[in-house]
Protein backbone atom coordinates (compact mmCIF):
# COMPACT_ATOMS: atom_id res chain seq x y z
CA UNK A 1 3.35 -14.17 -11.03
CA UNK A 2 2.81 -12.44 -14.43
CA UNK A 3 5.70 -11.22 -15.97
CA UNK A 4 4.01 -8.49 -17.34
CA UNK A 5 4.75 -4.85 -16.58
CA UNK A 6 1.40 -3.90 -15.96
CA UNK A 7 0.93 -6.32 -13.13
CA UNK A 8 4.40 -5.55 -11.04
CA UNK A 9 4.04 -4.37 -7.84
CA UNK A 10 7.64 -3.27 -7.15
CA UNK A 11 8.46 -1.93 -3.84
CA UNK A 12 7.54 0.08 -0.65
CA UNK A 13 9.20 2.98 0.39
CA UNK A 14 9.36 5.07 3.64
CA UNK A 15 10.86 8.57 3.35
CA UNK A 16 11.48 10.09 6.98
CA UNK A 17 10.92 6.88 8.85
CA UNK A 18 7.45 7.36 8.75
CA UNK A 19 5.99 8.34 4.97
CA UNK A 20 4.79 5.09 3.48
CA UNK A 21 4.81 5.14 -0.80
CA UNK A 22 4.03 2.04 -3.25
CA UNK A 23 5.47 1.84 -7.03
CA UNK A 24 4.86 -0.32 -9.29
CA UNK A 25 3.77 -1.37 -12.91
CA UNK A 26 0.19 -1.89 -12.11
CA UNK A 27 -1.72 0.99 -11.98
CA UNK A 28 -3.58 1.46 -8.80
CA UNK A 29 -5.99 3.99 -9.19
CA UNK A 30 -7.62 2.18 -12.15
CA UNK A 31 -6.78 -1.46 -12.18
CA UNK A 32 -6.19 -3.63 -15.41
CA UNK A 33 -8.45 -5.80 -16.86
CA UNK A 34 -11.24 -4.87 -14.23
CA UNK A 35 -8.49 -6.19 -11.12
CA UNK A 36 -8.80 -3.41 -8.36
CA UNK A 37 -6.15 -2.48 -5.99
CA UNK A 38 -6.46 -3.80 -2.58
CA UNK A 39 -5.83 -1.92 1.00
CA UNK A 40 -2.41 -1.79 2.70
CA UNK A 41 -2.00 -3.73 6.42
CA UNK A 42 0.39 -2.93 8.83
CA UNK A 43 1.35 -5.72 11.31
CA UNK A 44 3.73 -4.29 14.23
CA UNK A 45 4.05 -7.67 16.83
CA UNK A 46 5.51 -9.90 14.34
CA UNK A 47 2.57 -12.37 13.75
CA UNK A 48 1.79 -11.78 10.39
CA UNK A 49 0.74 -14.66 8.10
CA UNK A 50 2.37 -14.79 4.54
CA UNK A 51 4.31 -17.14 2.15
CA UNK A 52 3.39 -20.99 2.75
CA UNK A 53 2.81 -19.91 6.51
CA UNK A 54 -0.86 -17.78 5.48
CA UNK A 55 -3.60 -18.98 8.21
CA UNK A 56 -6.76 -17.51 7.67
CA UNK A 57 -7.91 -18.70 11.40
CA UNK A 58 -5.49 -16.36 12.47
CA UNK A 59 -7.30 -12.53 12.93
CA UNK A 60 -6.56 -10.51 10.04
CA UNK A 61 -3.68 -12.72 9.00
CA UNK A 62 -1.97 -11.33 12.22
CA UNK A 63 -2.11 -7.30 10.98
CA UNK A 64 -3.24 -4.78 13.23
CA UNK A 65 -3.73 -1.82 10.59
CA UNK A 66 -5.68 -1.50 7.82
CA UNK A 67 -5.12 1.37 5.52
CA UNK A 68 -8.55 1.44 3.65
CA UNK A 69 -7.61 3.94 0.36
CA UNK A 70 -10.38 6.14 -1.57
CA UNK A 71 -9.44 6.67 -4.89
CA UNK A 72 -12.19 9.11 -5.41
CA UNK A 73 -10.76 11.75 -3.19
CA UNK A 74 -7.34 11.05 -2.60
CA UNK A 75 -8.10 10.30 1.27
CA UNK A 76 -7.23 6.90 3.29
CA UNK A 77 -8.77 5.69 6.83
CA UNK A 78 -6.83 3.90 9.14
CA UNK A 79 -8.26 1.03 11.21
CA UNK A 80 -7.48 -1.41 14.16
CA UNK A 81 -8.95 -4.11 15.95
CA UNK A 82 -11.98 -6.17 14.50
CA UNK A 83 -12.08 -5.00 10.90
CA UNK A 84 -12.66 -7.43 8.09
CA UNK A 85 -11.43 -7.60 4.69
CA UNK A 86 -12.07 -9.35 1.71
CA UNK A 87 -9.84 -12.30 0.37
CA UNK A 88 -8.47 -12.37 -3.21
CA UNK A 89 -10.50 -13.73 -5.84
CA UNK A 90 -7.69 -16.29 -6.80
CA UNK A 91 -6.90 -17.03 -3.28
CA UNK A 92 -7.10 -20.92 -3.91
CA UNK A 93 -3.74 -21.01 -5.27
CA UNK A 94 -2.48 -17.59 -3.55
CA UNK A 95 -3.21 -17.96 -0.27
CA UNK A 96 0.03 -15.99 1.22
CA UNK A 97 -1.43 -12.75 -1.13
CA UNK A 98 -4.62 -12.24 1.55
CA UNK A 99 -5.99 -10.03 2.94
CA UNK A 100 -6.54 -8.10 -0.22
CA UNK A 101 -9.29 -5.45 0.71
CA UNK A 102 -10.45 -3.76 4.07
CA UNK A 103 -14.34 -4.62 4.14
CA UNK A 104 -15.54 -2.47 7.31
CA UNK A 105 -15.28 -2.46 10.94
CA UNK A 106 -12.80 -1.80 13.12
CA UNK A 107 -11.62 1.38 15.71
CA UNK A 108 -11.03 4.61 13.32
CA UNK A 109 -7.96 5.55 13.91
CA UNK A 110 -6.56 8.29 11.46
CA UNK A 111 -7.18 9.43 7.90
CA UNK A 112 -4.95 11.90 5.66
CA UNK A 113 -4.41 12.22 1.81
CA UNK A 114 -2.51 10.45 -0.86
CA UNK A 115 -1.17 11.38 -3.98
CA UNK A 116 -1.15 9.15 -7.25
CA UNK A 117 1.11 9.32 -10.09
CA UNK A 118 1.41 7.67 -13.37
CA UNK A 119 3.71 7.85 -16.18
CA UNK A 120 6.36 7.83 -14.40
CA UNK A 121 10.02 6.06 -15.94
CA UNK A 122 12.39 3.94 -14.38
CA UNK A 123 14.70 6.39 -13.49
CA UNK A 124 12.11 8.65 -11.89
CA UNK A 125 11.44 5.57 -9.50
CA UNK A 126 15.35 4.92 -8.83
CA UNK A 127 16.04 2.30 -11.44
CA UNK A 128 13.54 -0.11 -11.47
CA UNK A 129 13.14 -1.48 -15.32
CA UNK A 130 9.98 -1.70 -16.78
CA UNK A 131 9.58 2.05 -18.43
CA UNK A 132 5.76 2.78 -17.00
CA UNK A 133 5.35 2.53 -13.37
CA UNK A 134 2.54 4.42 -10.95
CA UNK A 135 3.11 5.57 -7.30
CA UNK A 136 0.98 6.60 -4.23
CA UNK A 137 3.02 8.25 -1.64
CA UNK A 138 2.17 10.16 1.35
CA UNK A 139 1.02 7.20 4.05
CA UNK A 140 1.46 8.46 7.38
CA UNK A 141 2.46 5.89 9.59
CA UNK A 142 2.98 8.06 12.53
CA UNK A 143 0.26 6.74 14.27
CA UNK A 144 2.32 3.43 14.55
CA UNK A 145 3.78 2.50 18.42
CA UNK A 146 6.63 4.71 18.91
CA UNK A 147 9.79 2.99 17.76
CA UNK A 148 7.74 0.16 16.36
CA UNK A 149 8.99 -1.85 13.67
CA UNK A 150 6.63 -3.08 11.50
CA UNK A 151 5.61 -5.22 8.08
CA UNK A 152 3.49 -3.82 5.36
CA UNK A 153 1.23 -5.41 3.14
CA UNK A 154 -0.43 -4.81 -0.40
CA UNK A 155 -1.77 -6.75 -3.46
CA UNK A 156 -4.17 -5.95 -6.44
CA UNK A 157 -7.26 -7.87 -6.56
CA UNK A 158 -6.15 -11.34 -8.15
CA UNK A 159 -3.05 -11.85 -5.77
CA UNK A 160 -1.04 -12.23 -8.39
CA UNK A 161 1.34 -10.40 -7.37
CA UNK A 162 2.20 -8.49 -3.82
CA UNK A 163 3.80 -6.97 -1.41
CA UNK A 164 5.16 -7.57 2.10
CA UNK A 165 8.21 -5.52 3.91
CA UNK A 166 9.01 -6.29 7.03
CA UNK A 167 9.85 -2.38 7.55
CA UNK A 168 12.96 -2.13 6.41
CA UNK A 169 12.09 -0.01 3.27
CA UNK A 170 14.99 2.24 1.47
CA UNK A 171 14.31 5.67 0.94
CA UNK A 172 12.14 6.98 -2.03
CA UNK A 173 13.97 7.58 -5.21
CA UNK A 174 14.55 11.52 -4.78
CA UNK A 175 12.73 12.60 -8.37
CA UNK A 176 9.72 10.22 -7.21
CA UNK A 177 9.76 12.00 -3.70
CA UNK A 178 9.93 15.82 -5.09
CA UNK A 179 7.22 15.15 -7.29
CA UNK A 180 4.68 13.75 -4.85
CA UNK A 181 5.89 16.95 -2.51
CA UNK A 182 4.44 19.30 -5.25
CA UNK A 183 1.64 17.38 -6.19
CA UNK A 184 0.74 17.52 -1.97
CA UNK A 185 1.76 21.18 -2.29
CA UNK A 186 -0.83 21.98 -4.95
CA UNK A 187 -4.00 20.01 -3.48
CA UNK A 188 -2.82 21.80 0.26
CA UNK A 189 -3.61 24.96 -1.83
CA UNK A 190 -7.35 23.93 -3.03
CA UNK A 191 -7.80 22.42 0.09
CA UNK A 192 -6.75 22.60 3.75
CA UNK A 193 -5.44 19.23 4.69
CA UNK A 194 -5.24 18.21 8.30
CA UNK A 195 -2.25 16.56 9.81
């Protein structure tokens, strides 16, 4: 992993037990250095692949979700069943970072809006160090299995650096969460959004 700022992907965050948010020092709406920002996967049965364990014979690296994310508009698509993805380009020595991107395919399941933020300080996102981090925040997972538990799953481009919670994520830091609230208030007003 880089220990540089702008490649720290920090934490996952569920406000509600069901609103899914991402900080971190990387900025995901415009990469760094020309690396991208990759899809979130949800895996809800337990037979994800990650760590020293990553099978790429196993479908999807055992997640059921992908969360496919459109920057241009703020809107995500959720998918299930045979979609594919795209592995990261380092994946030769990161193996446990893939998948990195949802390619196509798959049964639609849901789509909604996100909001990004940059700029924001370490005490904004409840304490992490760094001093510039981004967010996107407002994931629905409520399409998940009632009562399901679950593990998410992110990384930029490289693999790098990632992200994998097995669904156990503590609340978002309170100044994070009212500013993504207003944000979402504002683009409701320009735009009906459908829940």
């Amino acid at each position: 992993m880089s220990p540089l700022q702008k490649w720290d992907l920090e934490g996952f965050f569920l406000k509600d037990g069901k609103y899914l948010s991402i900080i971190g020092g990387f900025d995901f709406k415009n990469g760094v250095d020309g690396i991208r920002s990759g899809s979130i996967f949800i895996d809800v049965n337990g037979d994800a692949q990650y760590g020293n364990t990553a099978n790429a014979s196993v479908p999807n690296y055992g997640y059921e979700y992908a969360i496919d994310l459109n920057f241009n508009n703020s809107q995500y698509n959720v998918y299930q069943g045979s979609w594919t993805w795209d592995p990261v380009i380092e994946r030769q020595n990161i193996p446990y970072s893939n998948p990195w991107r949802y390619r196509g395919g798959g049964d639609f399941v849901t789509s909604g809006s996100f909001v990004y933020m940059s700029g924001l300080s370490d005490s904004d996102v409840g304490g992490f160090l760094g001093g510039n981090h981004y967010a996107l925040t407002g994931f629905d997972l409520s399409f998940l299995p009632a009562g399901s538990t679950f593990i998410a799953h992110f990384t930029e481009e490289c693999g790098n650096d990632n992200l994998m919670d097995d669904g156990t994520t503590v609340p978002e830091p309170a100044t994070m969460l009212l500013l993504g609230l207003g944000l979402m208030g504002i683009a409701g007003i320009k735009k009906k959004i459908k829940v």
